[in-house]
Protein backbone atom coordinates (compact mmCIF):
# COMPACT_ATOMS: atom_id res chain seq x y z
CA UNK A 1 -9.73 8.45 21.49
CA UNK A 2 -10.62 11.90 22.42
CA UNK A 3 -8.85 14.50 20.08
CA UNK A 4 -8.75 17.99 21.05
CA UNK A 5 -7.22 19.42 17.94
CA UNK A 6 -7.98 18.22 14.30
CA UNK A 7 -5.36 18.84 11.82
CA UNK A 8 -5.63 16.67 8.52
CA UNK A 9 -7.52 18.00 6.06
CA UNK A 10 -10.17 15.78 3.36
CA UNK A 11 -6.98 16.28 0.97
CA UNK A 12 -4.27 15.03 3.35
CA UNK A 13 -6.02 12.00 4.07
CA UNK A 14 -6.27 11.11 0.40
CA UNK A 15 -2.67 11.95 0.02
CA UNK A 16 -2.33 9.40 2.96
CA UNK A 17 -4.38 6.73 2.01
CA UNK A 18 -1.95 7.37 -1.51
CA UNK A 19 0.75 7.33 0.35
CA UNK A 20 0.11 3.77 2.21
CA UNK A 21 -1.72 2.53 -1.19
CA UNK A 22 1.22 2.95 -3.57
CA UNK A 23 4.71 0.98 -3.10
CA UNK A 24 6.45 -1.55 -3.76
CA UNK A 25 3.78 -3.41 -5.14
CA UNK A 26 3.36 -1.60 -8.19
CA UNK A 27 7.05 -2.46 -9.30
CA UNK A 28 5.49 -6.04 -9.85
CA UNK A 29 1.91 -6.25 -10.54
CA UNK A 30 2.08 -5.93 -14.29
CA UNK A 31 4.19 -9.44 -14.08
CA UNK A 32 1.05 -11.22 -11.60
CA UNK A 33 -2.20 -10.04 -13.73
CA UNK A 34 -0.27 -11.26 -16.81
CA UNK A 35 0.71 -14.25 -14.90
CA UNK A 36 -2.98 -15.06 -14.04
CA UNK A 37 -5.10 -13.00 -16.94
CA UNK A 38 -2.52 -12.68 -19.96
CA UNK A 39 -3.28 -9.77 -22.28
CA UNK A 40 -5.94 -9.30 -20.34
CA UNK A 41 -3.96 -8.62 -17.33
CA UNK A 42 -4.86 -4.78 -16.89
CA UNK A 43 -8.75 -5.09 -17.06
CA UNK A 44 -8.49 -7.25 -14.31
CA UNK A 45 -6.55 -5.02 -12.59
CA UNK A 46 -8.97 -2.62 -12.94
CA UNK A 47 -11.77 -4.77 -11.79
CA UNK A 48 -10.69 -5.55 -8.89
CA UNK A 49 -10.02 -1.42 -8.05
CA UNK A 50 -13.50 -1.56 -8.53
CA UNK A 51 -14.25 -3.92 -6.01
CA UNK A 52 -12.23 -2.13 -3.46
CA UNK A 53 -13.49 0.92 -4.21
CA UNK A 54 -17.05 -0.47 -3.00
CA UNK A 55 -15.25 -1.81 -0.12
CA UNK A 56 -13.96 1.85 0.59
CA UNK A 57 -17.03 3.33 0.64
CA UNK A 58 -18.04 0.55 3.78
CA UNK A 59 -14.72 1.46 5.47
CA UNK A 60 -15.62 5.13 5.08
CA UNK A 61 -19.23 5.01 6.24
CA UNK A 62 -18.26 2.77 9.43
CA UNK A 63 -15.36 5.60 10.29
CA UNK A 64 -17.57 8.40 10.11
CA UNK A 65 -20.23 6.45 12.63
CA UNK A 66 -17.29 6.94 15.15
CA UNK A 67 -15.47 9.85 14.38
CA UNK A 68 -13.62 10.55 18.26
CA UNK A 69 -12.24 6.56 18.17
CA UNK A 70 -9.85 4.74 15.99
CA UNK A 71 -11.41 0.78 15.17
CA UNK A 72 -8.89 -0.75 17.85
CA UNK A 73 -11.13 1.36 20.12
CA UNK A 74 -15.08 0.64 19.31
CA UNK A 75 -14.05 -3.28 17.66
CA UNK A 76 -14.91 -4.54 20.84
CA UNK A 77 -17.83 -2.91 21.50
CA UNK A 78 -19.16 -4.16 18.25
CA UNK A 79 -17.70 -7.51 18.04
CA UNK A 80 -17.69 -8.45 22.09
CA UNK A 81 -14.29 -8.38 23.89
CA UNK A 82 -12.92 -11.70 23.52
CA UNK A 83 -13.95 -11.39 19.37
CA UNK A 84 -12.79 -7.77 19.59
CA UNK A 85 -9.73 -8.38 20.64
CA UNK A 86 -8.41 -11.04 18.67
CA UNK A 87 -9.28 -9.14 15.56
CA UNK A 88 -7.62 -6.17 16.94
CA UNK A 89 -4.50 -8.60 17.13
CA UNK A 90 -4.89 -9.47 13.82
CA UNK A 91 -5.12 -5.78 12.57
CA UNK A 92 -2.22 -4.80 13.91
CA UNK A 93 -0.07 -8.02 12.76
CA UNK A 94 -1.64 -7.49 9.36
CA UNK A 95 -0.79 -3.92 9.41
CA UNK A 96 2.97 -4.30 11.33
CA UNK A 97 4.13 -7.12 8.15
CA UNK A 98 4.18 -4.86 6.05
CA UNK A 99 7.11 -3.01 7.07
CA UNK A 100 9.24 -6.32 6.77
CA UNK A 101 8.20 -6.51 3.21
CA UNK A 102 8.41 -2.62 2.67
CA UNK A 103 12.10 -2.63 4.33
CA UNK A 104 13.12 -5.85 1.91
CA UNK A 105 11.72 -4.51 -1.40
CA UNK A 106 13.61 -0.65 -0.80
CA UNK A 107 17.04 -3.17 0.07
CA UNK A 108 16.42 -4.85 -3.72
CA UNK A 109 15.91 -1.63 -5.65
CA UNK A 110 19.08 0.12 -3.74
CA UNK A 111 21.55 -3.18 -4.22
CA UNK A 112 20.01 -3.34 -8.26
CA UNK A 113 21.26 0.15 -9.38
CA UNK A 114 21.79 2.49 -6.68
CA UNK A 115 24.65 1.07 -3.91
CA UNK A 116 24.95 -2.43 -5.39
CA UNK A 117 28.25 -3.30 -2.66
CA UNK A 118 26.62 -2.21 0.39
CA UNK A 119 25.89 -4.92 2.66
CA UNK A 120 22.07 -5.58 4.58
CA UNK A 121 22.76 -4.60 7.75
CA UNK A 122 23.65 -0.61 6.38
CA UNK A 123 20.55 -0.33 4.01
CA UNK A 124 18.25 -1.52 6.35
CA UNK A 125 19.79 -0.47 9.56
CA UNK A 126 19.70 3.28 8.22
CA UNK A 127 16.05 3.05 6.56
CA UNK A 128 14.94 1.66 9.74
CA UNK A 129 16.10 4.08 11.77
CA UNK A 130 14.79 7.19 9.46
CA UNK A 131 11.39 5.17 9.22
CA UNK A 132 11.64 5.28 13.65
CA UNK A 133 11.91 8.78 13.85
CA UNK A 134 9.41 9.64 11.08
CA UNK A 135 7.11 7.64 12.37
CA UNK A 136 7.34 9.35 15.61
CA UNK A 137 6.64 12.66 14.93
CA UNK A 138 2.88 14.19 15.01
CA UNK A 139 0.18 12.89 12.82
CA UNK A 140 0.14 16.47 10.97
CA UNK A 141 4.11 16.24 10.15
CA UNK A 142 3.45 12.70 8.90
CA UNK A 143 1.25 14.03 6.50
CA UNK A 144 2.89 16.71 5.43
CA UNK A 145 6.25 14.62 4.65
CA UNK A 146 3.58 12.30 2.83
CA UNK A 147 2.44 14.69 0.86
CA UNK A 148 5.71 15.48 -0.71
CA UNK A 149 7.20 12.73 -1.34
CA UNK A 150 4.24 10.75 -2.73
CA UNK A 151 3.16 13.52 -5.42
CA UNK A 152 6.75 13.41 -5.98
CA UNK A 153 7.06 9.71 -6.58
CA UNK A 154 3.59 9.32 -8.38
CA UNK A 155 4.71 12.57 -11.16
CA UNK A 156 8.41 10.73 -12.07
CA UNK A 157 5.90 7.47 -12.06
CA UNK A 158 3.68 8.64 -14.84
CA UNK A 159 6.40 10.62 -16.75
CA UNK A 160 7.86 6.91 -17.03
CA UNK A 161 4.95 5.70 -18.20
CA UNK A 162 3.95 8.12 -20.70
CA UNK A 163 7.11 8.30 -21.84
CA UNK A 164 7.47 4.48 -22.71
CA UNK A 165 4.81 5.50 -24.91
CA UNK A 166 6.97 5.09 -27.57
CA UNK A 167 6.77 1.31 -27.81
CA UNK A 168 3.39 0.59 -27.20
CA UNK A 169 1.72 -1.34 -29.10
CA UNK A 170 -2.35 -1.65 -28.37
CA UNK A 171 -2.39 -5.21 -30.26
CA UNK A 172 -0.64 -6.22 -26.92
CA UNK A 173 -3.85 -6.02 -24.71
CA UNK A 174 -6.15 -8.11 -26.82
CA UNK A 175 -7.78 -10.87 -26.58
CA UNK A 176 -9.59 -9.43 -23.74
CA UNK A 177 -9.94 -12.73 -21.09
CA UNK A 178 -8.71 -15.55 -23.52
CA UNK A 179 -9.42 -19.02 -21.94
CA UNK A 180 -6.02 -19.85 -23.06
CA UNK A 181 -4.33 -17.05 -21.43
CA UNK A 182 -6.07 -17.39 -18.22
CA UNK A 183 -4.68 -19.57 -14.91
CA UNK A 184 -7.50 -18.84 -12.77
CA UNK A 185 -5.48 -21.54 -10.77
CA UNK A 186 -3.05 -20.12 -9.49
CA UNK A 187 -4.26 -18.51 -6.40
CA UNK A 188 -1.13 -17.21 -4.92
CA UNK A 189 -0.51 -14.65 -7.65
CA UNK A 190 -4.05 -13.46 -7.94
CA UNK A 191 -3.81 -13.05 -4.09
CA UNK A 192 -0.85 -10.77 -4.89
CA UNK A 193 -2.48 -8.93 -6.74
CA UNK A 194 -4.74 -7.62 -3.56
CA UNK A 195 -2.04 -6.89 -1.96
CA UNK A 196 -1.16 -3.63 -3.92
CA UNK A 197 -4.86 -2.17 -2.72
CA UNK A 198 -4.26 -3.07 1.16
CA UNK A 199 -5.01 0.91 2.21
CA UNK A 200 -8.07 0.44 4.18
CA UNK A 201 -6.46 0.34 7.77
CA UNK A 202 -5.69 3.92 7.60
CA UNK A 203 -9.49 5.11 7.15
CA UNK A 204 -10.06 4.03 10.32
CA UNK A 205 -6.77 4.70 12.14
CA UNK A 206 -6.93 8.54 11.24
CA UNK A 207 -10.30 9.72 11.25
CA UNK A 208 -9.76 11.07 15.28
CA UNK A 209 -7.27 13.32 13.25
CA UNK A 210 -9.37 15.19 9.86
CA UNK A 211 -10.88 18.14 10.76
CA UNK A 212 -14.07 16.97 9.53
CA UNK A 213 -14.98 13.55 9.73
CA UNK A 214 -18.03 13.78 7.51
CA UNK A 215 -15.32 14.06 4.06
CA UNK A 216 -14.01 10.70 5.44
CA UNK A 217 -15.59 8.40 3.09
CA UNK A 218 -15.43 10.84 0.12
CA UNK A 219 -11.14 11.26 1.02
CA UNK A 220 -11.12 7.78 0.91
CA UNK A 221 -12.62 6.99 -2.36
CA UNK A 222 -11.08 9.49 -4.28
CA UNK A 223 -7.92 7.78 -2.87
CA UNK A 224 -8.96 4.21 -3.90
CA UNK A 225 -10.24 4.59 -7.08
CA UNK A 226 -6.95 7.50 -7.72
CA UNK A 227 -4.63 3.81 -7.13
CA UNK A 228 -7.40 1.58 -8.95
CA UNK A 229 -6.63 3.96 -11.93
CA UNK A 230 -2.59 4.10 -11.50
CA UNK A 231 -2.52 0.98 -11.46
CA UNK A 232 -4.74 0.24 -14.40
CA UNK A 233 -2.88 2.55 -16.56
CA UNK A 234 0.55 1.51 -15.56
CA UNK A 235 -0.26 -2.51 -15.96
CA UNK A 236 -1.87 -1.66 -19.49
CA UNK A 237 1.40 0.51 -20.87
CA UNK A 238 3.54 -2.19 -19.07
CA UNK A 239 2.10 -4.99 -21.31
CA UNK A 240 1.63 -3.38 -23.66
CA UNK A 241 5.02 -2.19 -24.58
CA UNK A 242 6.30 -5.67 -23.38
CA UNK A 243 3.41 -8.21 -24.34
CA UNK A 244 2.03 -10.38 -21.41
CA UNK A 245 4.44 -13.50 -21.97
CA UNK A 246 7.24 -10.97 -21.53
CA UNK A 247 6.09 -9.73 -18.65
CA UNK A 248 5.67 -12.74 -16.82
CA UNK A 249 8.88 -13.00 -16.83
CA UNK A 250 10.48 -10.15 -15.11
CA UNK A 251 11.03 -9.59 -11.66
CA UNK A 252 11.14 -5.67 -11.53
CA UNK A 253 8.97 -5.04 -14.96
CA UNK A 254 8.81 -1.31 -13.89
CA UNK A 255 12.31 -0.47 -14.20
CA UNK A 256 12.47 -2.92 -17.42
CA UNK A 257 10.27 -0.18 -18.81
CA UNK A 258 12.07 2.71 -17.60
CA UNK A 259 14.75 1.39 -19.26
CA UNK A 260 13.37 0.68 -22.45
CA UNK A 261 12.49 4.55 -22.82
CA UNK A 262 15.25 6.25 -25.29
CA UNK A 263 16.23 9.95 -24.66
CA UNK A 264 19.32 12.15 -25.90
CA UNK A 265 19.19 14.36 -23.14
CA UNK A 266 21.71 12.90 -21.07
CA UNK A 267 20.55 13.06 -17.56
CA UNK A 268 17.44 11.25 -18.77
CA UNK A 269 19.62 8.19 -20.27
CA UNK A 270 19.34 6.07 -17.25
CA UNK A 271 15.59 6.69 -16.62
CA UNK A 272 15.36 3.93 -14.02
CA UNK A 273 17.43 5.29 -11.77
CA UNK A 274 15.21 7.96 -11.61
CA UNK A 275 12.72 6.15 -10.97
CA UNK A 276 14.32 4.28 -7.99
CA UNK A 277 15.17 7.22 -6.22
CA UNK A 278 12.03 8.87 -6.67
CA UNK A 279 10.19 5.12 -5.70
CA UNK A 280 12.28 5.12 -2.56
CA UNK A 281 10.62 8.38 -1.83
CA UNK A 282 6.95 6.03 -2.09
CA UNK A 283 8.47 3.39 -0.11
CA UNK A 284 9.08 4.98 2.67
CA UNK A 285 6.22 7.13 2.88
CA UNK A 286 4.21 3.63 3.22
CA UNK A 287 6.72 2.11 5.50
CA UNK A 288 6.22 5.84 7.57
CA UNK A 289 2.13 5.26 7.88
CA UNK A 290 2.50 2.00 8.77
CA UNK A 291 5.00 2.67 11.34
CA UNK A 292 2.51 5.30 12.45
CA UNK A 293 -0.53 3.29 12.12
CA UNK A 294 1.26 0.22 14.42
CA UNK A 295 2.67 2.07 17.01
CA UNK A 296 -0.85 4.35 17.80
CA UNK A 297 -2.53 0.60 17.27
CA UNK A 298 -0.19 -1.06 20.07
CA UNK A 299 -0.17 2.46 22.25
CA UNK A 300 -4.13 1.99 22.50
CA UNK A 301 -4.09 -1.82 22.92
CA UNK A 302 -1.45 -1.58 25.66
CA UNK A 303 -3.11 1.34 27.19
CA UNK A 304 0.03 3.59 26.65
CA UNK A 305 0.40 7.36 26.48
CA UNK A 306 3.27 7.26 24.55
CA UNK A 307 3.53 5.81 21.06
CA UNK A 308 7.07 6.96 20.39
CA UNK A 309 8.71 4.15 22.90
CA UNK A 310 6.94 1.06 21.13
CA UNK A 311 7.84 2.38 17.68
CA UNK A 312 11.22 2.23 17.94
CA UNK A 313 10.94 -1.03 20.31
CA UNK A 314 9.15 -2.29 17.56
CA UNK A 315 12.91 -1.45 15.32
CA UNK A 316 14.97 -4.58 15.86
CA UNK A 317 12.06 -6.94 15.61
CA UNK A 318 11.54 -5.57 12.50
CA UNK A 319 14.90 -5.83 11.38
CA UNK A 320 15.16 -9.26 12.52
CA UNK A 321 12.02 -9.96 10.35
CA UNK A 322 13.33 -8.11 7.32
CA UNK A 323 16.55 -10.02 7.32
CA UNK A 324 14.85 -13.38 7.07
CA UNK A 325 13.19 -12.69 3.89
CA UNK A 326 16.13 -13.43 2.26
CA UNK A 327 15.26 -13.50 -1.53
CA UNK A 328 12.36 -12.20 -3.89
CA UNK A 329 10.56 -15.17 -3.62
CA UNK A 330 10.79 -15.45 -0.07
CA UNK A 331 9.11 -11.92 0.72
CA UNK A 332 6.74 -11.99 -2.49
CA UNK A 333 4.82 -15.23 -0.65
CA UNK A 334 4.92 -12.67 2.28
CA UNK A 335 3.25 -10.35 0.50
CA UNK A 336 0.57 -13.25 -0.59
CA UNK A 337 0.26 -14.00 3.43
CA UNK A 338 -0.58 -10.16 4.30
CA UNK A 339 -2.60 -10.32 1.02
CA UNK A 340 -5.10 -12.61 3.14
CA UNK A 341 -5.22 -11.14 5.96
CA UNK A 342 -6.14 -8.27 4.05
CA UNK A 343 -8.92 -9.66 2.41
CA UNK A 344 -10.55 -11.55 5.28
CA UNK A 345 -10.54 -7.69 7.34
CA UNK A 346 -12.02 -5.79 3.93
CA UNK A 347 -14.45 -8.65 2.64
CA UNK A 348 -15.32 -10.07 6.16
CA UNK A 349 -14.70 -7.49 9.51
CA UNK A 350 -15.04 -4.18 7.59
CA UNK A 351 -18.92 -5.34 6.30
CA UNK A 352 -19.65 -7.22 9.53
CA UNK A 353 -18.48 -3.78 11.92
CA UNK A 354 -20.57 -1.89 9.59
CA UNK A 355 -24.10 -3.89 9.79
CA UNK A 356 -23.36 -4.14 13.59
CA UNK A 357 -22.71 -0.33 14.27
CA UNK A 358 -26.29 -0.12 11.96
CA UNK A 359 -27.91 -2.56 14.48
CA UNK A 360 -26.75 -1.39 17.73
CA UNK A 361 -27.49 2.35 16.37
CA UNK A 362 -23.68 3.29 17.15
CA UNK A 363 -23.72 6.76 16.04
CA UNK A 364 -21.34 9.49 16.66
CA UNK A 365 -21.97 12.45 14.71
């Protein structure tokens, strides 16, 4: 994709791969490392942003080899057409779930607290909509609106956090990787956990966009490990002021903790509605790249000027899709399904693009 203009700056695409990165998946991955690591929950949370983070730096190295062409664009160059395409497919299914689970997760946290009587069709009718016309805008207003909202969401976020300070108690995170505590066996959860660092796609989705292509890789890292440490910190004050058994147990542990923080000022008494407003702001500002992300993916499969008609084609199937996760459970095993698909593109495609761009000597710079 030939791009005569560049507008996203090193810092926007950080704020970007942020703003895809952190979600609804944060509101609930205290309760799956304790599920599957106990106490010991947060190291392994931290771990594993490791892990990604060296995955990031593959992701960044294969965008910058082809810095005029998104990956639905030189895939099948690399990987043949037949092979190209179907992973293509796959990228863009993997990438358009997650607005199901996105739209399903913001219709939870605004029926718990916020608008508790209004019915489906309204909450997710209306966030659709917004998400449409977001999404349809230029790639420089996206990230704008992005960065906003996100630094807004991630500041409330951590003034949660430290402020549950106040009950934490360090015994909480020790033993560090009991045998007793951990249920290595239960796969789904620990696939969960992956899906809170799905961020990847947008590496190689906006590099045609950054006004120099060569701080790709070093945008993205800062990005990845920037989550791997949210999420450490936040899954270590969670179980900590809870314990890990605790935490198991509830659904939303994040605004469990918001509302476990005391204050006398009394617009900061019901801290977790704070919190949801400002997390709607984070929701949406992953549902809004990923909106983005599928409709420019499609656009250049379909051979289609025009991304703004498939976006908001793409609307009702995504409200139909929405509407039939009907329950927590229902979407969270979602999650674990676009959790996979994740993996097998970061641990599997992302590697195997990057050995053949090195062996066909691919390289645009």
């Amino acid at each position: 994709m030939k791009v005569g203009g560049r507008s996203l700056s090193a810092r926007q695409v950080t704020l970007m791969v942020l703003g895809y990165g952190i979600g609804g998946g944060i509101l609930t991955l205290p309760s799956l490392a304790a599920g599957v690591f106990g106490a010991s929950g947060w190291l392994a949370v931290f771990l594993l942003g490791l892990v990604y983070v060296g995955a990031t730096w593959i992701v960044g190295r294969l965008a910058e080899k082809f810095p005029e062409e998104t990956i639905i664009e030189y895939s099948p160059r690399l990987l043949g057409k037949v092979i190209g395409l179907l992973f293509n497919l796959a990228f863009v299914v993997h990438l358009f779930l997650v607005i199901p689970v996105n739209i399903r997760i913001l219709q939870e946290l605004v029926n718990i607290s916020l608008l508790p009587g209004a019915p489906t069709w309204f909450v997710s009718g209306s966030y659709l909509l917004v998400l449409a016309y977001g999404a349809s805008r230029e790639v420089n207003q996206i990230a704008q609106v992005n960065e906003l909202l996100i630094e807004i969401a991630i500041f409330v976020g951590l003034f949660v956090v430290l402020a549950a300070l106040q009950h934490f108690e360090p015994i909480h995170l020790i033993p560090i990787f009991s045998k007793d505590q951990l249920h290595l066996d239960q796969l789904e959860q620990l696939l969960g956990l992956t899906f809170a660092f799905g961020s990847l796609p947008v590496v190689n989705m906006v590099v045609p966009y950054i006004r120099n292509p060569h701080e790709t890789t070093k945008a993205a890292l800062k990005a990845t490990f920037f989550i791997a440490l949210i999420y450490t910190f936040f899954t270590a004050i969670t179980l900590g002021v809870f314990g890990y058994k605790e935490a198991i147990d509830l659904s939303w542990v994040a605004l469990e903790l918001a509302k476990s923080v005391n204050f006398r000022a009394v617009i900061l008494q019901r801290l977790d509605l704070i919190l949801i407003v400002s997390w709607i702001s984070a929701l949406y500002t992953t549902g809004l790249i990923s909106s983005f992300l599928v409709g420019l993916a499609i656009a250049q499969l379909a051979r289609v000027r025009n991304k703004v008609y498939i976006i908001w084609a793409l609307v009702p199937i995504s409200y139909y899709l929405s509407a039939s996760l009907k329950n927590y459970f229902v979407w969270t095993q979602w999650s674990i399904y676009v959790a996979v698909m994740s993996l097998v593109i970061t641990f599997f495609f992302y590697p195997l693009l990057y050995l053949l761009s090195l062996r066909k000597g691919k390289r645009h710079e």
